[in-house]
C-alpha atoms as a PDB file:
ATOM      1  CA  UNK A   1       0.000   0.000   0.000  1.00  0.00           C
ATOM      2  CA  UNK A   2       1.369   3.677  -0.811  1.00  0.00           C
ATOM      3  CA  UNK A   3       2.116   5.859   2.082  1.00  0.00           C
ATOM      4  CA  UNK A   4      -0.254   8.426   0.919  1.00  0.00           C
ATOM      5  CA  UNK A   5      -3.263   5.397   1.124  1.00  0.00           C
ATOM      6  CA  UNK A   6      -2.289   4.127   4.772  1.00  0.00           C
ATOM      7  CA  UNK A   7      -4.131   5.716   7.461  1.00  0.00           C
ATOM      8  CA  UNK A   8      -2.665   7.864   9.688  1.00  0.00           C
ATOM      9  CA  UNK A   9      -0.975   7.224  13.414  1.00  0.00           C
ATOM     10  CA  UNK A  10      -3.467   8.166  15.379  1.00  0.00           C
ATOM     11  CA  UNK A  11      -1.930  10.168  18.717  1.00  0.00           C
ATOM     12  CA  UNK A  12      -3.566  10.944  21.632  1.00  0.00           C
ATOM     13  CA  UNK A  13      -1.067  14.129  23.550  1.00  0.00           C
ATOM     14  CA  UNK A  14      -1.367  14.419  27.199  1.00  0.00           C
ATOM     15  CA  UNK A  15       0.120  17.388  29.187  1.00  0.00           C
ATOM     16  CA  UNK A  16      -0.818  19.328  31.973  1.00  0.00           C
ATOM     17  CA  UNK A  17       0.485  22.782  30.027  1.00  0.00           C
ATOM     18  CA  UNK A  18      -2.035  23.757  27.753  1.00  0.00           C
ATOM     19  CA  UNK A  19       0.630  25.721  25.770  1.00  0.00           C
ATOM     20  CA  UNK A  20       2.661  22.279  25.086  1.00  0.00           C
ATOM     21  CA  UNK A  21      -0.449  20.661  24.231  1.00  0.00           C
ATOM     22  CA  UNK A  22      -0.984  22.907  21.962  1.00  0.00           C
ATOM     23  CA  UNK A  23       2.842  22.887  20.718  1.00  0.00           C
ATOM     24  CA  UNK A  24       2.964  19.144  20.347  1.00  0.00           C
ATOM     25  CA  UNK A  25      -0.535  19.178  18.562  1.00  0.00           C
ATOM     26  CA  UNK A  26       0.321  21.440  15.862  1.00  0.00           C
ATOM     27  CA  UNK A  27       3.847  19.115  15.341  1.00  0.00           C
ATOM     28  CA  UNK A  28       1.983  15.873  15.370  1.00  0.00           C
ATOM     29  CA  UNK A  29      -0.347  17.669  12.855  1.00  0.00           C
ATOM     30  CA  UNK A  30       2.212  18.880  10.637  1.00  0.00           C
ATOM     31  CA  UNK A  31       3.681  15.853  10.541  1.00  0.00           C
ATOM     32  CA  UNK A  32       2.953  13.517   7.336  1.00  0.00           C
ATOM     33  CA  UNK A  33       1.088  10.578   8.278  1.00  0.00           C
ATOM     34  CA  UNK A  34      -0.176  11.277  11.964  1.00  0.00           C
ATOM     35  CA  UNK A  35      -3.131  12.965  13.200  1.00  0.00           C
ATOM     36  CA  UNK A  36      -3.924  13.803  17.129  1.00  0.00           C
ATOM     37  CA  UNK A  37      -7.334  12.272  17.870  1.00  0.00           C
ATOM     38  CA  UNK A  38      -7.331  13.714  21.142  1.00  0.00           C
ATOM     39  CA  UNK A  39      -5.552  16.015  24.171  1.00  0.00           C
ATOM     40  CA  UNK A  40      -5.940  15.276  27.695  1.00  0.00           C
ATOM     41  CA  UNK A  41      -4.520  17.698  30.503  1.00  0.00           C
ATOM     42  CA  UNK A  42      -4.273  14.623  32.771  1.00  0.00           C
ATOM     43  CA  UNK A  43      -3.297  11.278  33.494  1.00  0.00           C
ATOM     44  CA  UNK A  44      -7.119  10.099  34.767  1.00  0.00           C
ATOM     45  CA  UNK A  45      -8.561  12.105  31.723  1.00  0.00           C
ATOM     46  CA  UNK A  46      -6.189  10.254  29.556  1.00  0.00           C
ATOM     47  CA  UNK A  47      -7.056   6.881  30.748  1.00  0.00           C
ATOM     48  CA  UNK A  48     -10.908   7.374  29.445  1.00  0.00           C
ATOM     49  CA  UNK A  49      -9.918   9.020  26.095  1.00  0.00           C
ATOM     50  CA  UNK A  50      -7.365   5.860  25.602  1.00  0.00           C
ATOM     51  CA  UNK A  51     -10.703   3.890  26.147  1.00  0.00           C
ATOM     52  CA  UNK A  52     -12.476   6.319  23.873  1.00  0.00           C
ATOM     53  CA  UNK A  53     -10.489   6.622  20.941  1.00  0.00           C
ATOM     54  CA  UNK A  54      -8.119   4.048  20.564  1.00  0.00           C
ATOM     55  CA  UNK A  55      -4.653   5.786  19.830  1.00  0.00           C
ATOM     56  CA  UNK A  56      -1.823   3.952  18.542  1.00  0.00           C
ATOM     57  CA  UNK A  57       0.461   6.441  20.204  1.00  0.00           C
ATOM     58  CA  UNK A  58       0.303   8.326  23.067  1.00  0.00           C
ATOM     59  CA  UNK A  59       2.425  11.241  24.018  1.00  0.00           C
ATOM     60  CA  UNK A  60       2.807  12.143  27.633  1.00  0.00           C
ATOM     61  CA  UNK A  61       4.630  14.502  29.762  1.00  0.00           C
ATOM     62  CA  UNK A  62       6.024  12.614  32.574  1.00  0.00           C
ATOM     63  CA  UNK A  63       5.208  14.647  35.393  1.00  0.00           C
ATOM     64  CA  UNK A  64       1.874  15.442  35.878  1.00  0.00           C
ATOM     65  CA  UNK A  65       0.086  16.413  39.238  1.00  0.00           C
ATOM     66  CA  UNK A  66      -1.981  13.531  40.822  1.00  0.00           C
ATOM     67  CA  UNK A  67      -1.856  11.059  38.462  1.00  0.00           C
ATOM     68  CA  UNK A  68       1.558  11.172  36.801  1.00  0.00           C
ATOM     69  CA  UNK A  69       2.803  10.177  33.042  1.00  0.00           C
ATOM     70  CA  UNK A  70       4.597   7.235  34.484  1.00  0.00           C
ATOM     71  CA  UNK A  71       2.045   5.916  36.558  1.00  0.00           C
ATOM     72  CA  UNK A  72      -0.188   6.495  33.607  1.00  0.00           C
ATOM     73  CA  UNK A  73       1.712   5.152  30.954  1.00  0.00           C
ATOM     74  CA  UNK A  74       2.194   1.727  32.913  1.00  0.00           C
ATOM     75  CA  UNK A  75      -1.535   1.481  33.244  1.00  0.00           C
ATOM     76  CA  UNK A  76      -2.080   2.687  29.809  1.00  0.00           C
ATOM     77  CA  UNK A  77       0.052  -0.368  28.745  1.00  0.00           C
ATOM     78  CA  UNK A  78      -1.617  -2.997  30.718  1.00  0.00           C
ATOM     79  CA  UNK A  79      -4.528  -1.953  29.019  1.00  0.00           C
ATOM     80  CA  UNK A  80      -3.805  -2.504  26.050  1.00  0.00           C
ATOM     81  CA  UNK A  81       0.061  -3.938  24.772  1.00  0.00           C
ATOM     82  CA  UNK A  82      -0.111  -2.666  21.384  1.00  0.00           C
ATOM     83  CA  UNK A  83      -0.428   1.190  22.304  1.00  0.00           C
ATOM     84  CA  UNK A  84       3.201   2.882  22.266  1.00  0.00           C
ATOM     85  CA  UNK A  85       4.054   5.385  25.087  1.00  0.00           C
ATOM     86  CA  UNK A  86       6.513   7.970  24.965  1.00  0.00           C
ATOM     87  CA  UNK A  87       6.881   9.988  27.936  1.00  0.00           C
ATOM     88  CA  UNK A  88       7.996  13.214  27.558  1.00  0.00           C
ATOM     89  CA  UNK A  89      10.045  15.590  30.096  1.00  0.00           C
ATOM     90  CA  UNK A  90      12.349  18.754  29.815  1.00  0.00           C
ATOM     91  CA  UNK A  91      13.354  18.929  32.935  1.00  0.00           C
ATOM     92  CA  UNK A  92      14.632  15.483  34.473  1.00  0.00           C
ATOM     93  CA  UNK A  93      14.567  11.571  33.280  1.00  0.00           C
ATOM     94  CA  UNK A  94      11.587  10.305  34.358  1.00  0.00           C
ATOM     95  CA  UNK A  95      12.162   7.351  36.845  1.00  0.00           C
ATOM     96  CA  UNK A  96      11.202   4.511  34.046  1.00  0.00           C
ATOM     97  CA  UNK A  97      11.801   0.564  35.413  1.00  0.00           C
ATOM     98  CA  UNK A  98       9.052  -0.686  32.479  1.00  0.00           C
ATOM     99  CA  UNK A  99      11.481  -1.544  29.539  1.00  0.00           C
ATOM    100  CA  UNK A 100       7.812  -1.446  26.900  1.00  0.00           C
ATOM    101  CA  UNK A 101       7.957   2.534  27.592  1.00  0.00           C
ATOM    102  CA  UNK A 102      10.193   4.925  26.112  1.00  0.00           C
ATOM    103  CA  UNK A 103      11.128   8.440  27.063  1.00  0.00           C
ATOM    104  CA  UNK A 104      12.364  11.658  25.193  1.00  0.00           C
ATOM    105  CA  UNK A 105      12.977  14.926  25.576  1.00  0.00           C
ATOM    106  CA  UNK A 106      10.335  17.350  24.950  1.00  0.00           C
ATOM    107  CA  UNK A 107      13.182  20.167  23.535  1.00  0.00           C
ATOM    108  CA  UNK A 108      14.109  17.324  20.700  1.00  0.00           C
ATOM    109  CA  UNK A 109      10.627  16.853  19.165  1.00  0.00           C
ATOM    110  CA  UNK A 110      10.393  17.934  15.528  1.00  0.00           C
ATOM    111  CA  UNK A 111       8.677  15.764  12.753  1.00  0.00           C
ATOM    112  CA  UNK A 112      11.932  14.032  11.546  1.00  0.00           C
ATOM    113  CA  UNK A 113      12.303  12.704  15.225  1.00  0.00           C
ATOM    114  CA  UNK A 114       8.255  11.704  15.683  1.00  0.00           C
ATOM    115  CA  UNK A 115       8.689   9.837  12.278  1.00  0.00           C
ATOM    116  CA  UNK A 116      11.654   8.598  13.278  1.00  0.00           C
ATOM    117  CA  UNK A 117      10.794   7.245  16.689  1.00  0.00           C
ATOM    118  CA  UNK A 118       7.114   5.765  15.494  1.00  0.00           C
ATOM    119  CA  UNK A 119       9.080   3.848  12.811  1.00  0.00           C
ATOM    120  CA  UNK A 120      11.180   2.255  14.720  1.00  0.00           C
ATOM    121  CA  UNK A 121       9.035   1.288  17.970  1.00  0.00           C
ATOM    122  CA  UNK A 122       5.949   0.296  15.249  1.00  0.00           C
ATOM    123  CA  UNK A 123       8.526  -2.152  13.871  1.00  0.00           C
ATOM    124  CA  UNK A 124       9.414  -3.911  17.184  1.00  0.00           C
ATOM    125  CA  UNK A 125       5.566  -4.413  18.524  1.00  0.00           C
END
């Protein structure tokens, strides 16, 4: 099938900054072959739209109030295996024992990189 006929990745971006949200929603958008089908401003809110829509990736900043992106992105993958979670953080490594999640730097996202990173995590599910 022709890149241009396979649907897109959907992404479901989760931050408690509505300014990143809206940063990483506008790269995802711009970014051939991926659509956001959702935002969440928390980890609990991003739990139900995970049930809701069905993302094939979801973005996360790791630290969150309450429920944070760790704690989320664990639960997110017991859920359901096949989803791929990158946690996200500018400020400090998030503390990640869970080999199945992955986690980047918020100041290195550009659409090369989000290509780049879904290719090679879709290939190893």
């Amino acid at each position: 099938m022709a890149a241009q006929e396979q649907a897109a990745v959907r992404v479901l971006v989760v931050d408690d900054s509505q300014v990143f949200r809206n940063v990483l929603s506008s790269l995802v958008g711009s970014t051939p072959g991926f659509e956001v089908v959702g935002t969440a401003s928390s980890g609990r809110e991003a739990l139900q739209l995970v049930a809701q829509l069905a993302p094939q990736l979801v973005l996360m900043d790791a630290h969150m109030p309450e429920l944070d992106g760790v704690e989320t992105a664990l639960r997110i993958r017991r859920g359901d295996p096949q989803v791929v979670v990158l946690l996200l953080t500018a400020t400090k490594r998030a503390p990640v024992s869970d080999s199945s999640l992955a986690v980047g730097d918020k100041r290195d996202l550009s659409s090369e990189w989000l290509e780049d990173f879904w290719h090679r995590h879709a290939s190893a599910r």
